[in-house]
Protein backbone atom coordinates (compact mmCIF):
# COMPACT_ATOMS: atom_id res chain seq x y z
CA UNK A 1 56.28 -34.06 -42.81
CA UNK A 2 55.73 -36.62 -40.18
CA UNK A 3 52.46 -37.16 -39.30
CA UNK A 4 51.90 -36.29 -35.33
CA UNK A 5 48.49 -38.13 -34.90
CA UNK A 6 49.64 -42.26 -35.21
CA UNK A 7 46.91 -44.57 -36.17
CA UNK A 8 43.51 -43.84 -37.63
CA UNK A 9 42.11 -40.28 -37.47
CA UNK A 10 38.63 -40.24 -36.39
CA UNK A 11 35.76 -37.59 -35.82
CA UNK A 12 33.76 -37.53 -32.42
CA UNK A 13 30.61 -35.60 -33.25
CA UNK A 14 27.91 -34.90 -30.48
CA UNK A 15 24.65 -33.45 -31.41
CA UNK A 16 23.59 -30.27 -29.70
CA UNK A 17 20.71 -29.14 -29.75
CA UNK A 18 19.83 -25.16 -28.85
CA UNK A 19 17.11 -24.00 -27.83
CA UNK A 20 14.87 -20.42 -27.54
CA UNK A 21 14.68 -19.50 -24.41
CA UNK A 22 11.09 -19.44 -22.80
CA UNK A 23 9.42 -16.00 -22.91
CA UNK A 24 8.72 -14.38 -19.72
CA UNK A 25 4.83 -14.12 -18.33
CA UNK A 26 5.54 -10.22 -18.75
CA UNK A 27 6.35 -10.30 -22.50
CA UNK A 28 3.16 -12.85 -22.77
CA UNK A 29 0.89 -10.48 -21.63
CA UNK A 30 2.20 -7.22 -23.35
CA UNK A 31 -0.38 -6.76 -26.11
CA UNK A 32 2.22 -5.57 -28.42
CA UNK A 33 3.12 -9.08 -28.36
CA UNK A 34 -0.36 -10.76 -28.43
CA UNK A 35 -1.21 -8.31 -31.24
CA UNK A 36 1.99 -9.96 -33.50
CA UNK A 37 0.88 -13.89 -32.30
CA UNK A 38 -2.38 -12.94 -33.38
CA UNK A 39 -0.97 -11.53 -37.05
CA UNK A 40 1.38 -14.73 -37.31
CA UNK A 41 -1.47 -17.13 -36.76
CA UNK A 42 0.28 -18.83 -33.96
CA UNK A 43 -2.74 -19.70 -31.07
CA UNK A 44 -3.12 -17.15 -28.31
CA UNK A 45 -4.74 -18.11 -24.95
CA UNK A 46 -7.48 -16.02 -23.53
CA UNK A 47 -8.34 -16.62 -19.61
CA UNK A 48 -11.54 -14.97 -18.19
CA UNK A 49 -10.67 -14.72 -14.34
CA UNK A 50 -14.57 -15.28 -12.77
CA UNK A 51 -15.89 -13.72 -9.82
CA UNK A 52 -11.71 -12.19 -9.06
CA UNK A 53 -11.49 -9.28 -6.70
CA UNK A 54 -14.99 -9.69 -5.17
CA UNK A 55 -16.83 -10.32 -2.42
CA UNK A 56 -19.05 -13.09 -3.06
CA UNK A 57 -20.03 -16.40 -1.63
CA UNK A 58 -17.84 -18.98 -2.97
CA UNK A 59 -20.17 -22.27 -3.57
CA UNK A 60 -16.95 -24.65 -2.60
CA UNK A 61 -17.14 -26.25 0.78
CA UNK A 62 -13.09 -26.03 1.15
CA UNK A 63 -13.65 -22.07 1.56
CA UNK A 64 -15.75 -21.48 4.34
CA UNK A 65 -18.27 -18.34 3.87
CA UNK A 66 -17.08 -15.03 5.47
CA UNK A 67 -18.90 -11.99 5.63
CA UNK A 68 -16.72 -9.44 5.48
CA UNK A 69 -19.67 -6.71 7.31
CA UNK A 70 -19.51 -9.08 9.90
CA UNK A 71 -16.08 -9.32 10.55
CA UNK A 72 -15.37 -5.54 10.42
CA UNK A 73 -18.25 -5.09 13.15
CA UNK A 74 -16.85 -7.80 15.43
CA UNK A 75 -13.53 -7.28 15.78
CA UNK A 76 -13.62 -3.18 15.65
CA UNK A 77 -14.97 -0.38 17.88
CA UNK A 78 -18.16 1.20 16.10
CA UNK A 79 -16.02 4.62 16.19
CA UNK A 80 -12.71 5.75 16.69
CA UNK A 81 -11.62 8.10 19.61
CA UNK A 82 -11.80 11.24 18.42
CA UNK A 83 -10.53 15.02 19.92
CA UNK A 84 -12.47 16.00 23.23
CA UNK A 85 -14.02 19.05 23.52
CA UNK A 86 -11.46 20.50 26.39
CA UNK A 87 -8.49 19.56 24.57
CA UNK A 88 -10.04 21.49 21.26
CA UNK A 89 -10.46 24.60 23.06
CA UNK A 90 -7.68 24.23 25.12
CA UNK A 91 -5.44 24.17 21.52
CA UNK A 92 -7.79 27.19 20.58
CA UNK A 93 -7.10 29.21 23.61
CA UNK A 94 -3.38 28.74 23.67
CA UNK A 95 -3.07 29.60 19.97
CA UNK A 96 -4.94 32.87 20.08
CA UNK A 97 -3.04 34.08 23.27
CA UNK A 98 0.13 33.86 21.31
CA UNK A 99 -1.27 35.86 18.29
CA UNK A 100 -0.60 32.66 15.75
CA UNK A 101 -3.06 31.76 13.54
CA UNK A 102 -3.77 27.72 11.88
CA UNK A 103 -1.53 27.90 9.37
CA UNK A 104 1.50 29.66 11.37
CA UNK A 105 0.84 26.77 13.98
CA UNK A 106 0.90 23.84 11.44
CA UNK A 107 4.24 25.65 10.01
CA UNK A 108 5.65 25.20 13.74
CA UNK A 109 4.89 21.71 14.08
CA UNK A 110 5.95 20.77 10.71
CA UNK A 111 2.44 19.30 10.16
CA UNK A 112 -0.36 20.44 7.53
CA UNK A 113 -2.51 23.20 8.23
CA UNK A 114 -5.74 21.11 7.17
CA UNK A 115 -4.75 19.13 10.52
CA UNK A 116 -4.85 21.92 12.82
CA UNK A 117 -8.16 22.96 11.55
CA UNK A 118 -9.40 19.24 12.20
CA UNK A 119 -7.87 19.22 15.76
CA UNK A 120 -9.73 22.64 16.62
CA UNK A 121 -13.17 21.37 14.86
CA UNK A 122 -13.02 17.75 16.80
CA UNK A 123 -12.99 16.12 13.40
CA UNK A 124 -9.31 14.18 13.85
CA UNK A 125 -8.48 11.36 15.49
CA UNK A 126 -6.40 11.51 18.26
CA UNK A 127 -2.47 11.21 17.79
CA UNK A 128 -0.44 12.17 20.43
CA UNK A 129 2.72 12.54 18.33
CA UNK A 130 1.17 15.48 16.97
CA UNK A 131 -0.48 16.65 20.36
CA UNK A 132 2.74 16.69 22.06
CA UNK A 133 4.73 18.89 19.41
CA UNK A 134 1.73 21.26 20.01
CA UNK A 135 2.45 20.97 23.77
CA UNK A 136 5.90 22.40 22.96
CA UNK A 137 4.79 25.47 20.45
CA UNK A 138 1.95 26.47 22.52
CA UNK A 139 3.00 25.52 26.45
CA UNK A 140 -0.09 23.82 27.37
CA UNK A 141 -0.42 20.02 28.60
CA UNK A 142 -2.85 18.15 26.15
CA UNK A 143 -2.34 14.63 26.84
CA UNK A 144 -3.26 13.00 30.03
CA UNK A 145 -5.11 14.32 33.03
CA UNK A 146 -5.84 17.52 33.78
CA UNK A 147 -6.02 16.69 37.57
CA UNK A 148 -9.01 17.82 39.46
């Protein structure tokens, strides 16, 4: 047999290492997994997060002090706009002359009847997505003036 490899055979070896791959943060935290680290022996870490979520004064002087109350009462209107009196009786009016009650009105406007019942009690807040489909059902203007 001839020999196809002429002169001296030699091995190239390179050592290669593998390695685990990392664990994710998710599979860290799943207590199934902290329960068998704890059963092994191996060290588990156990972070306390102070003072997270609230609303306290930091004592740093990077973060500046902020009063959340006084933010709010600053930058907002004390109360929201809510349904006048002549628009809730005007909704009232129109809905009884056409013999429909709350919940066959809220049916018509594809809306819940719980709103209708806040529109006609003044309790809601103003939207006039839902003021104009009631313009439609009923045939009364809602929105805007009334011109005197």
């Amino acid at each position: 047999m001839p020999n196809r490899f002429p002169g001296a055979m030699t091995q190239d070896w390179d050592t290669v290492v593998l390695h685990k791959s990392k664990p994710r943060a998710q599979d860290l935290r799943d207590p199934k997994a902290v329960n068998r680290a704890l059963r092994s022996g191996a060290v588990v870490q156990t972070v306390k997060k102070f003072d997270a979520g609230s609303n306290k004064k930091c004592s740093s002087a990077a973060m500046p002090v902020v009063n959340a109350r006084k933010l709010d009462e600053g930058t907002e209107p004390a109360a929201l706009e809510r349904v006048p009196a002549e628009v809730r009786q005007a909704i009232q009016k129109a809905r009884l002359e056409k013999k429909m009650s709350q919940a066959e009105l809220a049916k018509l406007i594809n809306e819940p009847p719980k709103v209708v019942q806040e529109y006609e009690n003044g309790k809601a807040v103003q939207n006039q997505a839902v003021l104009a489909k009631m313009e439609r059902v009923l045939g009364v203007k809602l929105r805007g003036k009334t011109g005197k």
